[in-house]
PDB file of N, CA and C in Angstrom:
ATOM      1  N   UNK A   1      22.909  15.438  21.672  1.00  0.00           N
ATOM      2  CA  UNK A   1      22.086  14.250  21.608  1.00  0.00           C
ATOM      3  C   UNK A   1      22.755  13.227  20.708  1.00  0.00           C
ATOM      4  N   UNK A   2      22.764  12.015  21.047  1.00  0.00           N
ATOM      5  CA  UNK A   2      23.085  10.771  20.108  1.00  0.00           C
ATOM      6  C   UNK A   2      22.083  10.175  19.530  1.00  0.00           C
ATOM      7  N   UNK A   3      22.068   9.946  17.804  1.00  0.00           N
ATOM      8  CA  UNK A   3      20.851  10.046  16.948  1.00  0.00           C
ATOM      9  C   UNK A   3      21.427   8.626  16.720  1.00  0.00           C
ATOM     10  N   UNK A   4      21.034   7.476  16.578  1.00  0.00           N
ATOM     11  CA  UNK A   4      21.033   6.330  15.316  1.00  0.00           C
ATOM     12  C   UNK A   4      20.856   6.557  14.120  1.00  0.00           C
ATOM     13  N   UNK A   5      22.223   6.517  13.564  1.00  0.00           N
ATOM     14  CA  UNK A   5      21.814   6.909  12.110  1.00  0.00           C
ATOM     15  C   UNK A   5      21.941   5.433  11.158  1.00  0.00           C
ATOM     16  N   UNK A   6      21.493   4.269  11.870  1.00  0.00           N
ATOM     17  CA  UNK A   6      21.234   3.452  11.255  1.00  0.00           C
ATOM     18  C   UNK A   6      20.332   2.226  12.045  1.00  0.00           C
ATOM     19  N   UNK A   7      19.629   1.419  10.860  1.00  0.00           N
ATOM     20  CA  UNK A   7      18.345   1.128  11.413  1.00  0.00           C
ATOM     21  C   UNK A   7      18.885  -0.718  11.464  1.00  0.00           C
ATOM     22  N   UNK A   8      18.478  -1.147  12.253  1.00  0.00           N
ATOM     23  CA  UNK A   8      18.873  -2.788  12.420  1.00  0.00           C
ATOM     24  C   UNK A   8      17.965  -3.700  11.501  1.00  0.00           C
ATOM     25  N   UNK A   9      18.128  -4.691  10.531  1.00  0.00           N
ATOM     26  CA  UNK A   9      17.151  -5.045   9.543  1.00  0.00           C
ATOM     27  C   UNK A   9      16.153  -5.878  10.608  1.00  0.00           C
ATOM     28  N   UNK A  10      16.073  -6.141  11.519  1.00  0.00           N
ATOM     29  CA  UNK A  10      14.600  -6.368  12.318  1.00  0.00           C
ATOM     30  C   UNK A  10      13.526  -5.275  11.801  1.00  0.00           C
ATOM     31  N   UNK A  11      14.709  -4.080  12.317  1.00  0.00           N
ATOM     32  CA  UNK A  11      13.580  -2.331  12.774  1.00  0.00           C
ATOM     33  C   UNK A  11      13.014  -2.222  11.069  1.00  0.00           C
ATOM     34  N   UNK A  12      14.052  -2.583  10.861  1.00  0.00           N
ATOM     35  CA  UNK A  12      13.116  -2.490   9.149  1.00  0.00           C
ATOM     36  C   UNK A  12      12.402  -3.062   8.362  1.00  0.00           C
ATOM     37  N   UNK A  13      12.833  -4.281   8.633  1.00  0.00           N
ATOM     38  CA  UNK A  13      11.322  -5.209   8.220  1.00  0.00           C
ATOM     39  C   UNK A  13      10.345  -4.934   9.403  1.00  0.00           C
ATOM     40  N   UNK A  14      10.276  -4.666  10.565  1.00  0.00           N
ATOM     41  CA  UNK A  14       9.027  -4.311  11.334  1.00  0.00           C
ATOM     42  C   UNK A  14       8.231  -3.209  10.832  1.00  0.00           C
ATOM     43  N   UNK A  15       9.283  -2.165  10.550  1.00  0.00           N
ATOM     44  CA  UNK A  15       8.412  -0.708   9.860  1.00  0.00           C
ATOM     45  C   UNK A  15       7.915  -1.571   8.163  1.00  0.00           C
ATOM     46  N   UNK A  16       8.602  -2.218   7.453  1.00  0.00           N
ATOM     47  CA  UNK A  16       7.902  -3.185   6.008  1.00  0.00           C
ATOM     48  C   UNK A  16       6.663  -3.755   6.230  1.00  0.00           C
ATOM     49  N   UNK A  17       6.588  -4.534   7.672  1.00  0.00           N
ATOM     50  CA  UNK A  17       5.398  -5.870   7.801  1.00  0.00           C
ATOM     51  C   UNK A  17       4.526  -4.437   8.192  1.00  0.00           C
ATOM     52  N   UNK A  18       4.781  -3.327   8.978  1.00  0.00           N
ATOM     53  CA  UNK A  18       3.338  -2.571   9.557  1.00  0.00           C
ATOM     54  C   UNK A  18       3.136  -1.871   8.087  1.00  0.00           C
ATOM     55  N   UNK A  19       3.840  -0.833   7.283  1.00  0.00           N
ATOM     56  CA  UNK A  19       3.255  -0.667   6.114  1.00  0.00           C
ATOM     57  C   UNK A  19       2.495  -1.459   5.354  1.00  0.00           C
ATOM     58  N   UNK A  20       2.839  -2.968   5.253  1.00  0.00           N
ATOM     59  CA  UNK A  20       1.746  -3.568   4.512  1.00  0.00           C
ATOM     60  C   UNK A  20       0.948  -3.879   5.192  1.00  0.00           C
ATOM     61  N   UNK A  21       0.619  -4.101   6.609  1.00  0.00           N
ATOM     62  CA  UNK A  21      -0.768  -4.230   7.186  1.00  0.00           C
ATOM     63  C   UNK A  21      -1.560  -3.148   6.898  1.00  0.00           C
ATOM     64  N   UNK A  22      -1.009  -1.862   7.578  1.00  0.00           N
ATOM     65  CA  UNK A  22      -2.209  -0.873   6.916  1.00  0.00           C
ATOM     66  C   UNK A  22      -2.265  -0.918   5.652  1.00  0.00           C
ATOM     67  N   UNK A  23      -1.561  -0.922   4.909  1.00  0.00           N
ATOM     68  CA  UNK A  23      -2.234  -0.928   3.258  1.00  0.00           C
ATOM     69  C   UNK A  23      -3.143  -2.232   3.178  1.00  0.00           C
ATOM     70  N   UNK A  24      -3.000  -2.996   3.582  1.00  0.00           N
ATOM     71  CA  UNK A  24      -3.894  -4.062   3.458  1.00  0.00           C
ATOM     72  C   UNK A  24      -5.242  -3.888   4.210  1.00  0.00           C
ATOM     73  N   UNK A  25      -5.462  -3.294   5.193  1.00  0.00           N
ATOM     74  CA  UNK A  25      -6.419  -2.925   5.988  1.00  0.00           C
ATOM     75  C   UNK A  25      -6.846  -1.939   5.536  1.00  0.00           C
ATOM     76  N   UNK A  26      -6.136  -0.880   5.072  1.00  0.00           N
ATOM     77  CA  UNK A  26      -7.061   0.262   4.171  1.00  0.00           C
ATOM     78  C   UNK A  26      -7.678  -0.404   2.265  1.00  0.00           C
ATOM     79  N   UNK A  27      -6.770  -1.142   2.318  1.00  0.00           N
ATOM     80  CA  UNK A  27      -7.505  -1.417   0.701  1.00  0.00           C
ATOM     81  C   UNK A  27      -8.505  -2.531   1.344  1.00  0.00           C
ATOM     82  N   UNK A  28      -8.613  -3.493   2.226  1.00  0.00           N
ATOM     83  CA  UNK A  28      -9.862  -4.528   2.618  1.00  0.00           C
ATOM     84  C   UNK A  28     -11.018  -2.998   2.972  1.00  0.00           C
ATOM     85  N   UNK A  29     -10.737  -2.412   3.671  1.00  0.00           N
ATOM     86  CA  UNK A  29     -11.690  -1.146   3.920  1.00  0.00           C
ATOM     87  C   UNK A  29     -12.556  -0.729   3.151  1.00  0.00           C
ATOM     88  N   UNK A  30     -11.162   0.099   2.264  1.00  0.00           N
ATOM     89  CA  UNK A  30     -12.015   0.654   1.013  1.00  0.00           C
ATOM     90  C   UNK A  30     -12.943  -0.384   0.372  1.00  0.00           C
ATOM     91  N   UNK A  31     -12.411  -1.541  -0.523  1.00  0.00           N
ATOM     92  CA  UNK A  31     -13.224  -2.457  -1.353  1.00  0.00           C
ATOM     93  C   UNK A  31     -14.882  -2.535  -0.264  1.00  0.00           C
ATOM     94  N   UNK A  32     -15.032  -3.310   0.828  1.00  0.00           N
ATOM     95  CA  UNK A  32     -15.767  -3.243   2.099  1.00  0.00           C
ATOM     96  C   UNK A  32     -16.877  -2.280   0.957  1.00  0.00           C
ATOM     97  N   UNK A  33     -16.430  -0.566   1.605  1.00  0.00           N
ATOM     98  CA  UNK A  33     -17.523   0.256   1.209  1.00  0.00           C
ATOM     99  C   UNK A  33     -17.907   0.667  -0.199  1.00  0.00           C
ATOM    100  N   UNK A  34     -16.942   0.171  -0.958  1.00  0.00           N
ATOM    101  CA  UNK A  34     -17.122   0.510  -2.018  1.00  0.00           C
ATOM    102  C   UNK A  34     -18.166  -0.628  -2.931  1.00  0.00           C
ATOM    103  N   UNK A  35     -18.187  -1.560  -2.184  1.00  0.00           N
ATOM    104  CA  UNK A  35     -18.773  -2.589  -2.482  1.00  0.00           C
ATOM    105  C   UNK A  35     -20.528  -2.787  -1.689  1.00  0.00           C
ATOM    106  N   UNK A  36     -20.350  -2.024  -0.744  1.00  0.00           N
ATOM    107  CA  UNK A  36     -21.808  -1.154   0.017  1.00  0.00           C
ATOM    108  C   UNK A  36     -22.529  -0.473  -1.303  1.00  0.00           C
ATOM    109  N   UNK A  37     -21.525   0.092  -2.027  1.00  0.00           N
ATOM    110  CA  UNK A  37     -22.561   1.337  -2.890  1.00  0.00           C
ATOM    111  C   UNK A  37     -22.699   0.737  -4.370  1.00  0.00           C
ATOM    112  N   UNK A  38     -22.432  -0.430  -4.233  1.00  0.00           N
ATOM    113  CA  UNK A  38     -22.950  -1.193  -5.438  1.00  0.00           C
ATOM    114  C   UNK A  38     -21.868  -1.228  -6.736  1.00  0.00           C
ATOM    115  N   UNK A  39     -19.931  -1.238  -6.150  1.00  0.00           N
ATOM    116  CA  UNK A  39     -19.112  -1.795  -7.051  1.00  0.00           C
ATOM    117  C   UNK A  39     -19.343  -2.939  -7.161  1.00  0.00           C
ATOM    118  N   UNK A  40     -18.545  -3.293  -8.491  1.00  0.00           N
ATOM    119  CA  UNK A  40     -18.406  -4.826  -8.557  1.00  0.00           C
ATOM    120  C   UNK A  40     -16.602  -5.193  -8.129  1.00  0.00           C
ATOM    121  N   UNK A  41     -16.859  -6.031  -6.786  1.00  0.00           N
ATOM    122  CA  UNK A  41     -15.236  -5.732  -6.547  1.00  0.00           C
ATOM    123  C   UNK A  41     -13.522  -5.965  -7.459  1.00  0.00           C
ATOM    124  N   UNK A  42     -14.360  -7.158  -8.072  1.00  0.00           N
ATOM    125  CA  UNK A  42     -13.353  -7.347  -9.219  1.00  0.00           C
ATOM    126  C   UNK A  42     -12.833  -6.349 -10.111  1.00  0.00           C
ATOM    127  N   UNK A  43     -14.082  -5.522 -10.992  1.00  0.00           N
ATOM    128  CA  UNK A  43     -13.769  -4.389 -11.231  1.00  0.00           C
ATOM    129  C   UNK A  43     -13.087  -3.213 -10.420  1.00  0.00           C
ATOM    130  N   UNK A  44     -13.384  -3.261  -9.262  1.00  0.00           N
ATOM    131  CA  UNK A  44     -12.561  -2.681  -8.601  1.00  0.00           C
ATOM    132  C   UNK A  44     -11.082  -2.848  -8.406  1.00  0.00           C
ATOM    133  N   UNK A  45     -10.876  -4.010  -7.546  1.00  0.00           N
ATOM    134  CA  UNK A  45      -9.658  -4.818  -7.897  1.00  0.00           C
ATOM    135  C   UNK A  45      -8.697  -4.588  -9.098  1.00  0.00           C
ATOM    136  N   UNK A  46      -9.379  -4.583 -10.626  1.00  0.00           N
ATOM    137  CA  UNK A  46      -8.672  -4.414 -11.699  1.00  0.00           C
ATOM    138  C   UNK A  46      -8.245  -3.254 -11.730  1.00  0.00           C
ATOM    139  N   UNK A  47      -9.476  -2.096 -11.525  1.00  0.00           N
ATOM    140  CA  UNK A  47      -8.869  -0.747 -11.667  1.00  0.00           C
ATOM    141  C   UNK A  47      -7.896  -0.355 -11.021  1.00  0.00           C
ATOM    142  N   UNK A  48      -7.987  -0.827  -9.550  1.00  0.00           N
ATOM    143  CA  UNK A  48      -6.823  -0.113  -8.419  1.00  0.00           C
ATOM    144  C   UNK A  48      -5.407  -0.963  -8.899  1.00  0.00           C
ATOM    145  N   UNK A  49      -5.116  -2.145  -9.599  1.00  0.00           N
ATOM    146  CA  UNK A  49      -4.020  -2.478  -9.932  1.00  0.00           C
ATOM    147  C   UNK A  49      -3.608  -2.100 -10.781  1.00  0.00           C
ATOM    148  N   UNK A  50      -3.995  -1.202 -12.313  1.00  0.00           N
ATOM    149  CA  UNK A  50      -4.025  -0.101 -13.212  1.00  0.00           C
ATOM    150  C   UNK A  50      -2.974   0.899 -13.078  1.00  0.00           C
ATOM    151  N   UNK A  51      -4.341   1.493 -11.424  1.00  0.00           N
ATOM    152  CA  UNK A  51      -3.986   2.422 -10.630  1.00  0.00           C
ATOM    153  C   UNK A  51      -2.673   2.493 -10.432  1.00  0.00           C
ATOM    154  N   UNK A  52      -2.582   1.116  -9.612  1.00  0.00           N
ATOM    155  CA  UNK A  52      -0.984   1.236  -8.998  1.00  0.00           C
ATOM    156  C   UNK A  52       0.413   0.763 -10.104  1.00  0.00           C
ATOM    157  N   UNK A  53       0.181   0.330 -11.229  1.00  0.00           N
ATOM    158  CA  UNK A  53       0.471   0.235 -12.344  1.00  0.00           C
ATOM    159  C   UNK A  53       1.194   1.408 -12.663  1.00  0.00           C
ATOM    160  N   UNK A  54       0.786   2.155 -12.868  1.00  0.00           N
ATOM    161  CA  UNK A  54       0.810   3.863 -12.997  1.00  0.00           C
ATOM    162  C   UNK A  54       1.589   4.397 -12.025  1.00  0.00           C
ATOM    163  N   UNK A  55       1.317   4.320 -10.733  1.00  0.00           N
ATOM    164  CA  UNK A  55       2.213   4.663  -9.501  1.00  0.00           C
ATOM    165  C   UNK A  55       3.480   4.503  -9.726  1.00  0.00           C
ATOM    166  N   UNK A  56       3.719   3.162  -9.917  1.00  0.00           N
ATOM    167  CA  UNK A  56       4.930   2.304  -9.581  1.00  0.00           C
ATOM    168  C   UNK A  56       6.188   2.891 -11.308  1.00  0.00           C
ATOM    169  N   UNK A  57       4.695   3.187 -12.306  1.00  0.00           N
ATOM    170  CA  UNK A  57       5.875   3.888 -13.307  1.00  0.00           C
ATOM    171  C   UNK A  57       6.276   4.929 -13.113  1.00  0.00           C
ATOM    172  N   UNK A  58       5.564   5.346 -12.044  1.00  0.00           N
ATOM    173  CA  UNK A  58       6.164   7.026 -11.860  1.00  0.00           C
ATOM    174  C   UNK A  58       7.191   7.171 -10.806  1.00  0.00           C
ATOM    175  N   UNK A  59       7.384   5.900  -9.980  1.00  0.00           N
ATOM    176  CA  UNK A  59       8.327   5.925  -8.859  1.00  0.00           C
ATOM    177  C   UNK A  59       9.229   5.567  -9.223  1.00  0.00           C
ATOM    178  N   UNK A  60       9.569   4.506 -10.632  1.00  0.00           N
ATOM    179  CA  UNK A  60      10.624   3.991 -11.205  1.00  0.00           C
ATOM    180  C   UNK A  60      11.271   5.451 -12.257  1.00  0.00           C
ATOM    181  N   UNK A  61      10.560   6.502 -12.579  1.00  0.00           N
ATOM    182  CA  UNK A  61      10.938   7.545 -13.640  1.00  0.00           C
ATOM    183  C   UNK A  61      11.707   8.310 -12.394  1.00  0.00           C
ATOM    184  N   UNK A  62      11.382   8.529 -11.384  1.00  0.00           N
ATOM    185  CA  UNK A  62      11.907   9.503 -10.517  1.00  0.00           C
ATOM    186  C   UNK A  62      13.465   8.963  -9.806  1.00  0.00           C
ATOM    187  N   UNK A  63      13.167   7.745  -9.747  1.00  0.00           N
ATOM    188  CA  UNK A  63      14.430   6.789  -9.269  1.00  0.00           C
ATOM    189  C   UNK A  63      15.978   7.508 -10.098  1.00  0.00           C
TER     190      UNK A  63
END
C-alpha cells in the first residue's frame, strides 16, 4: 500500500478550522446547559480559562 506520509497545509488547516469548530460548539453547548442549572456564565467563562490555563502548562512541561 502507498501511505502519504505528509499532509498538504490546506489538509491541515482544514483538520485546525474543524478542531476549533467543535471546541467551539462543545464549549457554546456546555455554557448553554450549564447556564440552564443556574451558572453564572461569566463565572463560568473565568473558571474554564483557569482551567485551560493549567492545561496548556502541562502541555508546555511535556514539550
Amino acid at each position: 500500500m502507498d501511505y502519504q506520509t505528509t499532509a498538504s497545509t490546506s489538509e491541515v488547516l482544514e483538520k485546525q478550522h474543524d478542531c476549533h469548530k467543535a471546541a467551539e460548539a462543545a464549549l457554546c453547548s456546555m455554557l448553554k446547559m450549564l447556564e440552564s442549572y443556574g451558572f453564572d456564565r461569566t463565572e463560568v467563562v473565568l473558571s474554564l480559562a483557569d482551567a485551560i490555563d493549567d492545561q496548556i502548562l502541562l502541555i508546555a512541561q511535556d514539550a
